[in-house]
PDB file of N, CA and C in Angstrom:
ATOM      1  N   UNK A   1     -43.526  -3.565  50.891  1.00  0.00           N
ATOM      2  CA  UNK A   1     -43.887  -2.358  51.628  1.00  0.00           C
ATOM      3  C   UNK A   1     -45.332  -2.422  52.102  1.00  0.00           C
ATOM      4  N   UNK A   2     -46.565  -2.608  51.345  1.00  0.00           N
ATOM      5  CA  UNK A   2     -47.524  -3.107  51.899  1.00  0.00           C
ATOM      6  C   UNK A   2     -48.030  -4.445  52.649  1.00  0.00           C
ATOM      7  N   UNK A   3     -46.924  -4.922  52.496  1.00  0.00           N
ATOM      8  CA  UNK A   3     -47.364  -6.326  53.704  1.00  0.00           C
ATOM      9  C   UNK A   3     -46.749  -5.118  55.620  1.00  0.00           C
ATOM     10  N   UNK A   4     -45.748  -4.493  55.139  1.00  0.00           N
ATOM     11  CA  UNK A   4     -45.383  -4.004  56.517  1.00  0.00           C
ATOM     12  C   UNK A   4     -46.407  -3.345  56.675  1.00  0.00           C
ATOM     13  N   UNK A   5     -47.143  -2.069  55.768  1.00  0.00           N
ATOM     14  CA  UNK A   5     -48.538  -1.111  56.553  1.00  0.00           C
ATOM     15  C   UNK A   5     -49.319  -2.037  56.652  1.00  0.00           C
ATOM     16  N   UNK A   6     -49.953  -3.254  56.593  1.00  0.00           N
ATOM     17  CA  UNK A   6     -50.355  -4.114  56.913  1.00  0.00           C
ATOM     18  C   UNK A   6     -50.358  -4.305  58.108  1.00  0.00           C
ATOM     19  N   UNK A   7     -49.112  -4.913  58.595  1.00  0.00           N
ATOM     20  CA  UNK A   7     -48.815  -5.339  59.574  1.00  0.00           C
ATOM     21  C   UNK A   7     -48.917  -4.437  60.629  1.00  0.00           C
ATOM     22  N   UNK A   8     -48.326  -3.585  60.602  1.00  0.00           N
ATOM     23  CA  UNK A   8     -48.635  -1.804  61.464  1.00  0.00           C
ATOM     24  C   UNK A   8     -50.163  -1.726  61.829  1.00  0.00           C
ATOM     25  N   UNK A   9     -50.836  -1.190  60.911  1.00  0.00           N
ATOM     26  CA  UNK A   9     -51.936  -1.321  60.852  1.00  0.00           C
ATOM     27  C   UNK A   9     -53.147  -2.097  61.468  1.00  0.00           C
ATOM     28  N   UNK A  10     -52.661  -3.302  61.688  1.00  0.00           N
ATOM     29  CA  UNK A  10     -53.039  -4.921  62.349  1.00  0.00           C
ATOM     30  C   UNK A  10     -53.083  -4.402  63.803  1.00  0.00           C
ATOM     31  N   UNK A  11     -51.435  -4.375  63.933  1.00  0.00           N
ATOM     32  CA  UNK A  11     -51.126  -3.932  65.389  1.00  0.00           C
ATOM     33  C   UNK A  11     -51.653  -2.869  66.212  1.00  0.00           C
ATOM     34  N   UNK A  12     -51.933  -2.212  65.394  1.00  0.00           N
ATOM     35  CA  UNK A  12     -52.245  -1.110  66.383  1.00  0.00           C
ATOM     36  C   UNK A  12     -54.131  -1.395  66.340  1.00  0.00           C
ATOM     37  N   UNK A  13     -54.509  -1.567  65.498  1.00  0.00           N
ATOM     38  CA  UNK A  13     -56.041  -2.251  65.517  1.00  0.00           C
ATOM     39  C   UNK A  13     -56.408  -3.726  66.875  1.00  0.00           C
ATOM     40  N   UNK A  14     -55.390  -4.155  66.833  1.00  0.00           N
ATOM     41  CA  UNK A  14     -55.242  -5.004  68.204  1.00  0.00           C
ATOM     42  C   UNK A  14     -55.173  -4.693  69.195  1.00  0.00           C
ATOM     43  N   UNK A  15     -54.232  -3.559  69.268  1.00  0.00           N
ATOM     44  CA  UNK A  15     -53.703  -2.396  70.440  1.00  0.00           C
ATOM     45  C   UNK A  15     -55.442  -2.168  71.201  1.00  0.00           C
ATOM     46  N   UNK A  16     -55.896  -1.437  70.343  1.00  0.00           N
ATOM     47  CA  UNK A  16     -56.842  -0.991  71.101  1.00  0.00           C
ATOM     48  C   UNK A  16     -57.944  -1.659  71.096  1.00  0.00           C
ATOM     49  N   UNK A  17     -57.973  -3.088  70.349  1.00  0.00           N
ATOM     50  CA  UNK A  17     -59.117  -3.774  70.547  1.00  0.00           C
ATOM     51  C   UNK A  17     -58.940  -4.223  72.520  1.00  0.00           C
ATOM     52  N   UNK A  18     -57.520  -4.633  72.348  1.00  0.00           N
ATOM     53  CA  UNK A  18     -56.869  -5.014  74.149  1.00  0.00           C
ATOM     54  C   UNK A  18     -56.916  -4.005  74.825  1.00  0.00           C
ATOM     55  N   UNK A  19     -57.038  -2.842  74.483  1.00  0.00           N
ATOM     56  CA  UNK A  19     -57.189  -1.298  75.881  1.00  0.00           C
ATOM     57  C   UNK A  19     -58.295  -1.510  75.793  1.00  0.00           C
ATOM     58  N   UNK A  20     -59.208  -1.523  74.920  1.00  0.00           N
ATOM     59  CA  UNK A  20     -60.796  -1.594  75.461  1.00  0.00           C
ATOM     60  C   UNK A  20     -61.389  -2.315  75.542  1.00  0.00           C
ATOM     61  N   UNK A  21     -60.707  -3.651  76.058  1.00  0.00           N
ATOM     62  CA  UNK A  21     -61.548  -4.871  76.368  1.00  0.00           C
ATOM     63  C   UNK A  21     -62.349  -4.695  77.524  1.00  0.00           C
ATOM     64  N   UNK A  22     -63.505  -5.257  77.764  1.00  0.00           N
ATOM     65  CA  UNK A  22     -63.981  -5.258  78.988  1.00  0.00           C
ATOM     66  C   UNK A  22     -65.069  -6.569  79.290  1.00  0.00           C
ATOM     67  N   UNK A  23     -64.866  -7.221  79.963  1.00  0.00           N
ATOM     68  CA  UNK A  23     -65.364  -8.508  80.996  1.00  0.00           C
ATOM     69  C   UNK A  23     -66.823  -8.289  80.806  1.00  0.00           C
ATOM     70  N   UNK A  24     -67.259  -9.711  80.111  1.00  0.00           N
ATOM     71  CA  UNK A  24     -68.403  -9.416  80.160  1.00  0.00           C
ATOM     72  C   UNK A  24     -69.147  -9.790  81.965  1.00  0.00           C
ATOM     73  N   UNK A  25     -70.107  -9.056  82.335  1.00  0.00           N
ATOM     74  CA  UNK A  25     -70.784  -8.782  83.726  1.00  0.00           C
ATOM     75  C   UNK A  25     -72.130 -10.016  83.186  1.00  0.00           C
ATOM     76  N   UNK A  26     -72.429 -10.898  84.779  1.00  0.00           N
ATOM     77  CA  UNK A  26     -73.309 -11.899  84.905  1.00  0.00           C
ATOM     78  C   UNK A  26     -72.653 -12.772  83.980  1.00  0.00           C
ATOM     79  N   UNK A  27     -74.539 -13.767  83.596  1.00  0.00           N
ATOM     80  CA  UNK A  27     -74.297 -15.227  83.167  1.00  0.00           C
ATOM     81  C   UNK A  27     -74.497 -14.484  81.845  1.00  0.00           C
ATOM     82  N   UNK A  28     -73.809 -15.023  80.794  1.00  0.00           N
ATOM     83  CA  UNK A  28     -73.814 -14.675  79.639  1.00  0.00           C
ATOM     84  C   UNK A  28     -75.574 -15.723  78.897  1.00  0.00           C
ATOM     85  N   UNK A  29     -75.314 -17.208  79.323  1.00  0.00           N
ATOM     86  CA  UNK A  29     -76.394 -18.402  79.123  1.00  0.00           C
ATOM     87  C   UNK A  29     -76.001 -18.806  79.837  1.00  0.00           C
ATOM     88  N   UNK A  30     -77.191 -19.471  80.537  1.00  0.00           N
ATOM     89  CA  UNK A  30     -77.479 -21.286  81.098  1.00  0.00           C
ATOM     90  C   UNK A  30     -77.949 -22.230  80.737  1.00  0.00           C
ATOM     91  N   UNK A  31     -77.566 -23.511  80.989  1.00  0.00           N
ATOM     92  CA  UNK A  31     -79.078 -24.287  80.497  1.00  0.00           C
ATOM     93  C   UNK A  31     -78.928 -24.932  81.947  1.00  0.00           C
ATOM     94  N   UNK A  32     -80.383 -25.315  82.547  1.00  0.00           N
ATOM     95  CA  UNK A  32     -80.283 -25.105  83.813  1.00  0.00           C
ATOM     96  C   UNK A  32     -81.119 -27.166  83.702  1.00  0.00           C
ATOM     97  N   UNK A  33     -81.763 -27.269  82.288  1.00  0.00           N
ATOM     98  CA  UNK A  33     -82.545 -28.655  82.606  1.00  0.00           C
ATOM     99  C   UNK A  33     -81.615 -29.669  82.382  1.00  0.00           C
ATOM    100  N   UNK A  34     -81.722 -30.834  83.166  1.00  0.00           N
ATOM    101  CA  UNK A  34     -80.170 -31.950  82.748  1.00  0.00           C
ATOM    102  C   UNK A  34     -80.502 -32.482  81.475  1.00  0.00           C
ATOM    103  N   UNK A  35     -81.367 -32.455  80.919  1.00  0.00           N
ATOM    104  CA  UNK A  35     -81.683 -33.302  79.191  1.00  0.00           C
ATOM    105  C   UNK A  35     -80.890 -31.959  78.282  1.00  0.00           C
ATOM    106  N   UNK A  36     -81.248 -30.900  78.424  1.00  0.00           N
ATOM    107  CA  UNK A  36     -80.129 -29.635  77.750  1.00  0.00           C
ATOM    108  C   UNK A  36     -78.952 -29.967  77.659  1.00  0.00           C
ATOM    109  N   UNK A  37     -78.286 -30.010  79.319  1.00  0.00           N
ATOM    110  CA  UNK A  37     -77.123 -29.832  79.537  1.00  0.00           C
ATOM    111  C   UNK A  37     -76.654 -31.486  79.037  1.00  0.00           C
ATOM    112  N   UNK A  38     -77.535 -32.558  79.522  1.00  0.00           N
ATOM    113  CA  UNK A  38     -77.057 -33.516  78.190  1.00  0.00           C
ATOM    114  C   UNK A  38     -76.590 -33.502  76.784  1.00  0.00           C
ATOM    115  N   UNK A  39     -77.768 -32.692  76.611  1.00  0.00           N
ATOM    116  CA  UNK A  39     -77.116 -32.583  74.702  1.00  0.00           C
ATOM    117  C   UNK A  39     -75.807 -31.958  74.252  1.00  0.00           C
ATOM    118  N   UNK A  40     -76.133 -30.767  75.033  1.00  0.00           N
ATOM    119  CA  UNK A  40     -75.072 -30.071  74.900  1.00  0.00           C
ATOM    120  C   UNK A  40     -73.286 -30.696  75.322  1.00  0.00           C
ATOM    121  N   UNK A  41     -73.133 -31.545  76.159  1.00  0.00           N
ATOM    122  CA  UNK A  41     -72.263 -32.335  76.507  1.00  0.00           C
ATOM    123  C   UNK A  41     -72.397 -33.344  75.064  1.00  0.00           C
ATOM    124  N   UNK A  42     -73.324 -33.724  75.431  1.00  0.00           N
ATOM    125  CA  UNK A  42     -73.127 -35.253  74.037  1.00  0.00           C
ATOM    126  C   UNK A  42     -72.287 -34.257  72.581  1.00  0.00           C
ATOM    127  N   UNK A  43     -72.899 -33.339  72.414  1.00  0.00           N
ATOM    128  CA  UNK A  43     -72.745 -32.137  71.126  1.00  0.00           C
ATOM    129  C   UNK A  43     -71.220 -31.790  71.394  1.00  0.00           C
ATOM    130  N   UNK A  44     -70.771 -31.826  72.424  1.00  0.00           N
ATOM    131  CA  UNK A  44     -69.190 -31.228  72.709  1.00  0.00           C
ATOM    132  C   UNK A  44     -68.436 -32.773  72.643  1.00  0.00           C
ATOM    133  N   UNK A  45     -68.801 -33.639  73.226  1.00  0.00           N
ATOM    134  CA  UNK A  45     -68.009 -34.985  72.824  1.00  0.00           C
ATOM    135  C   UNK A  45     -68.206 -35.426  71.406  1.00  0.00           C
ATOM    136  N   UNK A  46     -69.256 -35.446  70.605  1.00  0.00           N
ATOM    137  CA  UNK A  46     -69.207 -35.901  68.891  1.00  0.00           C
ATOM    138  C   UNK A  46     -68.460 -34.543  68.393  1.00  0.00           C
ATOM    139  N   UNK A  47     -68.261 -33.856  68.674  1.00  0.00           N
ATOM    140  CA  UNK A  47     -67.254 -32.832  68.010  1.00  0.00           C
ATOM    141  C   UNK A  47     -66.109 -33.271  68.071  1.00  0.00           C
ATOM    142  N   UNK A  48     -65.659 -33.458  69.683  1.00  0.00           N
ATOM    143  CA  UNK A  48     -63.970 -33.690  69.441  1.00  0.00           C
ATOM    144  C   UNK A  48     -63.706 -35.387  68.808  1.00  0.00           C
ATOM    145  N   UNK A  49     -64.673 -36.136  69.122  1.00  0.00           N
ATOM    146  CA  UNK A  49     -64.395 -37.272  68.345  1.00  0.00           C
ATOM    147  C   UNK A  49     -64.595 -37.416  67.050  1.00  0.00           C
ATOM    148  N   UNK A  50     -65.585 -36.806  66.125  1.00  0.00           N
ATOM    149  CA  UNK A  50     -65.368 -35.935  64.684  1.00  0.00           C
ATOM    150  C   UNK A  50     -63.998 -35.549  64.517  1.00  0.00           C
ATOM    151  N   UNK A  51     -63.169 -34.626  65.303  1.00  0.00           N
ATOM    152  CA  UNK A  51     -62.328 -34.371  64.533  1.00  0.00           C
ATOM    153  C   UNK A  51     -61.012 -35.567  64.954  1.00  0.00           C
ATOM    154  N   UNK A  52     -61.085 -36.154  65.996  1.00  0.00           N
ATOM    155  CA  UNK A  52     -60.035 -37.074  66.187  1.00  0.00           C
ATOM    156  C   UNK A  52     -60.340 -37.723  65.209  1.00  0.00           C
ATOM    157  N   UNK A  53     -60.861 -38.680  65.149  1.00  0.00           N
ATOM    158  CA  UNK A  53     -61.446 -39.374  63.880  1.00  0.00           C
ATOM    159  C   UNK A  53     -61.051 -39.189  62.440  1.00  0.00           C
ATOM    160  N   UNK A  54     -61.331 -38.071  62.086  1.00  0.00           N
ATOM    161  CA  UNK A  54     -60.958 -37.165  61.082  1.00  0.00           C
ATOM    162  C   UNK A  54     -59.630 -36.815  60.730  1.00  0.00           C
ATOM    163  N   UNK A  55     -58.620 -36.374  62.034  1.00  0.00           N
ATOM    164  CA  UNK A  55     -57.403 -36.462  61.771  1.00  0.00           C
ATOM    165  C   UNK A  55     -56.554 -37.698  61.453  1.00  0.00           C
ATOM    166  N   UNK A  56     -57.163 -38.667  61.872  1.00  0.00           N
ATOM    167  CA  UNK A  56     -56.291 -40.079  61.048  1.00  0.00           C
ATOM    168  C   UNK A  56     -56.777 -40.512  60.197  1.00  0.00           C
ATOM    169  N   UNK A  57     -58.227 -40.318  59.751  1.00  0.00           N
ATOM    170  CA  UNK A  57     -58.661 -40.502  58.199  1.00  0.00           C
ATOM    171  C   UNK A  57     -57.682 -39.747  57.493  1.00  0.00           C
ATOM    172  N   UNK A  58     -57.580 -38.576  57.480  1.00  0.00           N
ATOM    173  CA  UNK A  58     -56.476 -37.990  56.641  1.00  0.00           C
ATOM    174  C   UNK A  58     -54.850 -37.715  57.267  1.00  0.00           C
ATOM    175  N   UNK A  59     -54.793 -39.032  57.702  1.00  0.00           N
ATOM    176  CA  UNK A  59     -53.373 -39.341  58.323  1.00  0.00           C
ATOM    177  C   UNK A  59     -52.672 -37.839  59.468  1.00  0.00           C
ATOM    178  N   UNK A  60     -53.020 -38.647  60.424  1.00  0.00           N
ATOM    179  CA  UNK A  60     -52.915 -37.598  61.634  1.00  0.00           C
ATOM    180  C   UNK A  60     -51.612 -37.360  61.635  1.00  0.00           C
ATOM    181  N   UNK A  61     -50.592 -37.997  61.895  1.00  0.00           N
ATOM    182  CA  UNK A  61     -49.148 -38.172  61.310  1.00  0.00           C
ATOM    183  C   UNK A  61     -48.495 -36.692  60.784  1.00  0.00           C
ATOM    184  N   UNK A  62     -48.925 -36.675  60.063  1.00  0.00           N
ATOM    185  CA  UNK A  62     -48.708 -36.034  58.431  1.00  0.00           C
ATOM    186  C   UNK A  62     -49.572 -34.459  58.862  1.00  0.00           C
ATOM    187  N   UNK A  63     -50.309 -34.484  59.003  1.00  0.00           N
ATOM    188  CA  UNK A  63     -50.996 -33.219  59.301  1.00  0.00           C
ATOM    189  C   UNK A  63     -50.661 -32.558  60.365  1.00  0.00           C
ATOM    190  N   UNK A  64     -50.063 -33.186  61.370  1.00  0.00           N
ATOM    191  CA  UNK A  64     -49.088 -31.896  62.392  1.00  0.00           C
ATOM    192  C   UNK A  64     -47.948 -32.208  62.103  1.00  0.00           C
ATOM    193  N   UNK A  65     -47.324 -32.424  60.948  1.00  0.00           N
ATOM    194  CA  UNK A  65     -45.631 -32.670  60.928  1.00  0.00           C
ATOM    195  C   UNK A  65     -44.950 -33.502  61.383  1.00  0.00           C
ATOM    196  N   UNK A  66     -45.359 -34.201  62.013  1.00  0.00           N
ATOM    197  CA  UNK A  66     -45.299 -35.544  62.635  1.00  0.00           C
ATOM    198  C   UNK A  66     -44.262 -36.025  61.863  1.00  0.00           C
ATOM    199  N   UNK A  67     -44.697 -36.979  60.794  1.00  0.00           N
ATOM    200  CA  UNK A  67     -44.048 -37.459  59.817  1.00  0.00           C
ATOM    201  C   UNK A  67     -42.817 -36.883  58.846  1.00  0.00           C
ATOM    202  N   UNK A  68     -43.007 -36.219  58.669  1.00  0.00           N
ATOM    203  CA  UNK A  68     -41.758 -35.186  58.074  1.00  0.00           C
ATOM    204  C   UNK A  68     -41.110 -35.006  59.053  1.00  0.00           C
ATOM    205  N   UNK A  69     -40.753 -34.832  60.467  1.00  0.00           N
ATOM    206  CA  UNK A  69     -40.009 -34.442  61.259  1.00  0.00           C
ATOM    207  C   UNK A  69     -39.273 -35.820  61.360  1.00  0.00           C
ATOM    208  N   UNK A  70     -39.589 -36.986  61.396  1.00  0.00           N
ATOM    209  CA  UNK A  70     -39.731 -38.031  62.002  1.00  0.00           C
ATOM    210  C   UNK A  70     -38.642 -38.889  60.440  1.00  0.00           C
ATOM    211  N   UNK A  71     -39.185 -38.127  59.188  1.00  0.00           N
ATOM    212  CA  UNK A  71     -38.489 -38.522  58.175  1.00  0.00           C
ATOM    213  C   UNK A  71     -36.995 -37.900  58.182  1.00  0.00           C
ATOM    214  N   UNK A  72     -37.189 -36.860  58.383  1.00  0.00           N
ATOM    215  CA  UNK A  72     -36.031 -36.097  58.681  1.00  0.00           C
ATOM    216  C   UNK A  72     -34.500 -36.350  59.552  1.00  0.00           C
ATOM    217  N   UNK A  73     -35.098 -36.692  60.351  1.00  0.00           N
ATOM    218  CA  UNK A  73     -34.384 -37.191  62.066  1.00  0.00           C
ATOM    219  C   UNK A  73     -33.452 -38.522  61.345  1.00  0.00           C
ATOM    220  N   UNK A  74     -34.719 -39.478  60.983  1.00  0.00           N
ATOM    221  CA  UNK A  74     -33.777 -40.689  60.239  1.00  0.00           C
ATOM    222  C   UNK A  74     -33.423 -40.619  58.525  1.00  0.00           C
ATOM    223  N   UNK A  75     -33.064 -39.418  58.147  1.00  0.00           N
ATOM    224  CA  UNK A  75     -32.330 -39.015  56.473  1.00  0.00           C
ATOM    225  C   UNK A  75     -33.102 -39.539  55.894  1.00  0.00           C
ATOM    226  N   UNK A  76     -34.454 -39.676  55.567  1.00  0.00           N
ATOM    227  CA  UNK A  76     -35.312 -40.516  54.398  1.00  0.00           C
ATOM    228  C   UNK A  76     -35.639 -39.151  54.150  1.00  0.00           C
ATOM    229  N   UNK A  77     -35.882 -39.227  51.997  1.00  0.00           N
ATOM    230  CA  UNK A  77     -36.819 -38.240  51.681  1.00  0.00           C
ATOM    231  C   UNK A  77     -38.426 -38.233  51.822  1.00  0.00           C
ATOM    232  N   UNK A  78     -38.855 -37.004  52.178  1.00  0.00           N
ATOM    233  CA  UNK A  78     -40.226 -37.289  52.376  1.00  0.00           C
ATOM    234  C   UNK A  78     -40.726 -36.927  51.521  1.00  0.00           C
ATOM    235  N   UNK A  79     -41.546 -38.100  50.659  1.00  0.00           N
ATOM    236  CA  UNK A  79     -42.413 -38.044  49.813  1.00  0.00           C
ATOM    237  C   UNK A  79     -43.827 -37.598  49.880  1.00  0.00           C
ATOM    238  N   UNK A  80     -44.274 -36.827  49.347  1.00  0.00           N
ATOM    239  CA  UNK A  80     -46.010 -36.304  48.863  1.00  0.00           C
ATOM    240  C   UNK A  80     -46.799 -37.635  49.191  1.00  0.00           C
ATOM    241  N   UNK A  81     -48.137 -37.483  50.219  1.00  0.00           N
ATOM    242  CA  UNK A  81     -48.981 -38.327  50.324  1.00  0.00           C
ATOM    243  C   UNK A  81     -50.231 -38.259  49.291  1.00  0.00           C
ATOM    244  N   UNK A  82     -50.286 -39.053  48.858  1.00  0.00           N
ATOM    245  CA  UNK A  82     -51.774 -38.855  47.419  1.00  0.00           C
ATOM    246  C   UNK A  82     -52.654 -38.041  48.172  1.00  0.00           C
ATOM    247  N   UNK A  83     -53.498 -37.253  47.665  1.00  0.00           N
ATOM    248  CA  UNK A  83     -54.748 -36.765  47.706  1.00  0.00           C
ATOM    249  C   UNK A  83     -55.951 -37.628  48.218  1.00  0.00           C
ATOM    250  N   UNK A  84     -56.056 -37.983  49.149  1.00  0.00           N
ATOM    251  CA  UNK A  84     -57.944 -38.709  48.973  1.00  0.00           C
ATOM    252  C   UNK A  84     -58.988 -37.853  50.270  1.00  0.00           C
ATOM    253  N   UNK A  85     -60.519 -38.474  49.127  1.00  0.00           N
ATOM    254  CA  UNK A  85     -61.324 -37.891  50.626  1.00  0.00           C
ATOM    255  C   UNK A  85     -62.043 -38.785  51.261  1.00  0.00           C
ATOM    256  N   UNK A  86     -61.372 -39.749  52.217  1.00  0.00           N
ATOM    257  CA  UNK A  86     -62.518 -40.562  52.838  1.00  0.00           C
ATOM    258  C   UNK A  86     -63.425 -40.594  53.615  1.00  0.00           C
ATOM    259  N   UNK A  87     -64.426 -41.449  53.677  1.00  0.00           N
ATOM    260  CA  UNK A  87     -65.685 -41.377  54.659  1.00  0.00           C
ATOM    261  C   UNK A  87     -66.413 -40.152  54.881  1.00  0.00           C
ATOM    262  N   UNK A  88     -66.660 -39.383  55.387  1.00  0.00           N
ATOM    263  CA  UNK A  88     -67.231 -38.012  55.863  1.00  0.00           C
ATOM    264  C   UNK A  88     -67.051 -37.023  54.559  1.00  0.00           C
ATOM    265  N   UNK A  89     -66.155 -36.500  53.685  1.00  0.00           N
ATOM    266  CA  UNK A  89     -65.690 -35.935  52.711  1.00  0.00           C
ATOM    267  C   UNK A  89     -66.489 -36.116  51.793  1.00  0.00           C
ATOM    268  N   UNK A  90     -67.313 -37.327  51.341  1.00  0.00           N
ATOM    269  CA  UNK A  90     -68.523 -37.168  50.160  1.00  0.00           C
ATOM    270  C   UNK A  90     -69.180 -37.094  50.831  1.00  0.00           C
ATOM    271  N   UNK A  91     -69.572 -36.328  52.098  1.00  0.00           N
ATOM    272  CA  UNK A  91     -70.553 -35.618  52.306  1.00  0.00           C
ATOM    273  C   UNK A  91     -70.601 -34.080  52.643  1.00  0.00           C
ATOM    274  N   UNK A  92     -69.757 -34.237  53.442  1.00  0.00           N
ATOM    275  CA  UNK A  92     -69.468 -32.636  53.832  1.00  0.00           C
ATOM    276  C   UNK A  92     -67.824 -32.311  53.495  1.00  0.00           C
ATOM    277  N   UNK A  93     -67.841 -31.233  52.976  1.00  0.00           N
ATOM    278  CA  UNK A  93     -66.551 -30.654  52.304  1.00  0.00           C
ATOM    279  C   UNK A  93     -65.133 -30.187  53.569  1.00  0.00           C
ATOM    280  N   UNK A  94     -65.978 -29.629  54.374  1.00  0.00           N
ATOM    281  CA  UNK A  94     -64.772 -30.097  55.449  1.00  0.00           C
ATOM    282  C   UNK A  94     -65.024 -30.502  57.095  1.00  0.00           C
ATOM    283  N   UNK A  95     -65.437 -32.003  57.177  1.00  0.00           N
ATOM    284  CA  UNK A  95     -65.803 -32.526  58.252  1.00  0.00           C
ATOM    285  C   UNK A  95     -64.853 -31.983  59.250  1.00  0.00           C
ATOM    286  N   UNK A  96     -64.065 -31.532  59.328  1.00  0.00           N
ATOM    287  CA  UNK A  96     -63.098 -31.219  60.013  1.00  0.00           C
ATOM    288  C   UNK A  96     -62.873 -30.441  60.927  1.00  0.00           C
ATOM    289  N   UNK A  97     -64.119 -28.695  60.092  1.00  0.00           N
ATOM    290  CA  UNK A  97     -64.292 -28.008  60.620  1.00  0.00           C
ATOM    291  C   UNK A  97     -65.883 -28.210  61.265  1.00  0.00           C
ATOM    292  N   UNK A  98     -66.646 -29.292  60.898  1.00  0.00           N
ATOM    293  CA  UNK A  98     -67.767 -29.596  60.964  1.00  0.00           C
ATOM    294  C   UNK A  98     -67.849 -29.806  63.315  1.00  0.00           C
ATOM    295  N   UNK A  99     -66.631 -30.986  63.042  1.00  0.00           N
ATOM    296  CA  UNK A  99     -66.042 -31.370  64.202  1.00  0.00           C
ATOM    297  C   UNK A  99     -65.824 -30.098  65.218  1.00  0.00           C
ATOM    298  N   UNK A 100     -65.304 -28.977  64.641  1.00  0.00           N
ATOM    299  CA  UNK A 100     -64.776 -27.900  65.738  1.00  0.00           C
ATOM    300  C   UNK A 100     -65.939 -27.246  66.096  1.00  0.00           C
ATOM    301  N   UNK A 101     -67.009 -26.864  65.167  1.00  0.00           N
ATOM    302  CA  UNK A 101     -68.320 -25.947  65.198  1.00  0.00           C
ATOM    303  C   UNK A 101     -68.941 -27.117  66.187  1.00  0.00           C
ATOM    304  N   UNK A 102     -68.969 -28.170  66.270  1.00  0.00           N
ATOM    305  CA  UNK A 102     -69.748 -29.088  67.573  1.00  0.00           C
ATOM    306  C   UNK A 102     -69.051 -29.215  69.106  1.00  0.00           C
ATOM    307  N   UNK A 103     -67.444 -29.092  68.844  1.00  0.00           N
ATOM    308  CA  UNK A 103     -67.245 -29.224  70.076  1.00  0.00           C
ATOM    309  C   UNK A 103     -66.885 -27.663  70.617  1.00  0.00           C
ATOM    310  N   UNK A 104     -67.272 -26.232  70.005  1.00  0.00           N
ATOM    311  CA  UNK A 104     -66.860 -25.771  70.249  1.00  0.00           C
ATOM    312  C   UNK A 104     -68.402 -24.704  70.638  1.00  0.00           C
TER     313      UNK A 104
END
């Protein structure tokens, strides 16, 4: 019963977050010097290659279902992949999201 007022609740809090949306007016930022707008490009490409990267360190496969679907299709059971944290992981706890905060 409280997951449904929940859910109610949600909805209609959405409701009117969407009736009173409104567009933001002008440039929100620029960066107008090309060494900026360099970084900022370089900063959006090591992000998404962080997380590409990242998704086949911890078996890309496997992390969108890939593999289980794929086990499925041809009747094999799909077995549990061990736990590990490689490369990036003894340093930062989730490179992963490290990756999205750069390209995003």
């Amino acid at each position: 019963m409280l997951s449904r007022i929940f859910i109610f609740l949600y909805g209609v809090v959405c409701y009117l977050l969407f009736w009173q949306w409104r567009p933001l007016s002008g440039i929100v930022w620029d960066v107008s010097q090309p060494a900026g707008r360099f970084v900022l490009r370089a900063l959006f490409a090591t992000g998404w290659l962080i997380v590409l990267t990242i998704t086949f360190l911890i078996n890309h496969f496997d992390l969108f279902g890939l593999r289980q679907v794929y086990l499925h299709l041809v009747g094999r059971r799909c077995a549990p992949i061990s736990f590990k944290t490689p490369g990036p992981y003894q340093y930062v706890r989730h490179p992963l999201y490290v990756g999205w905060l750069f390209a995003f």
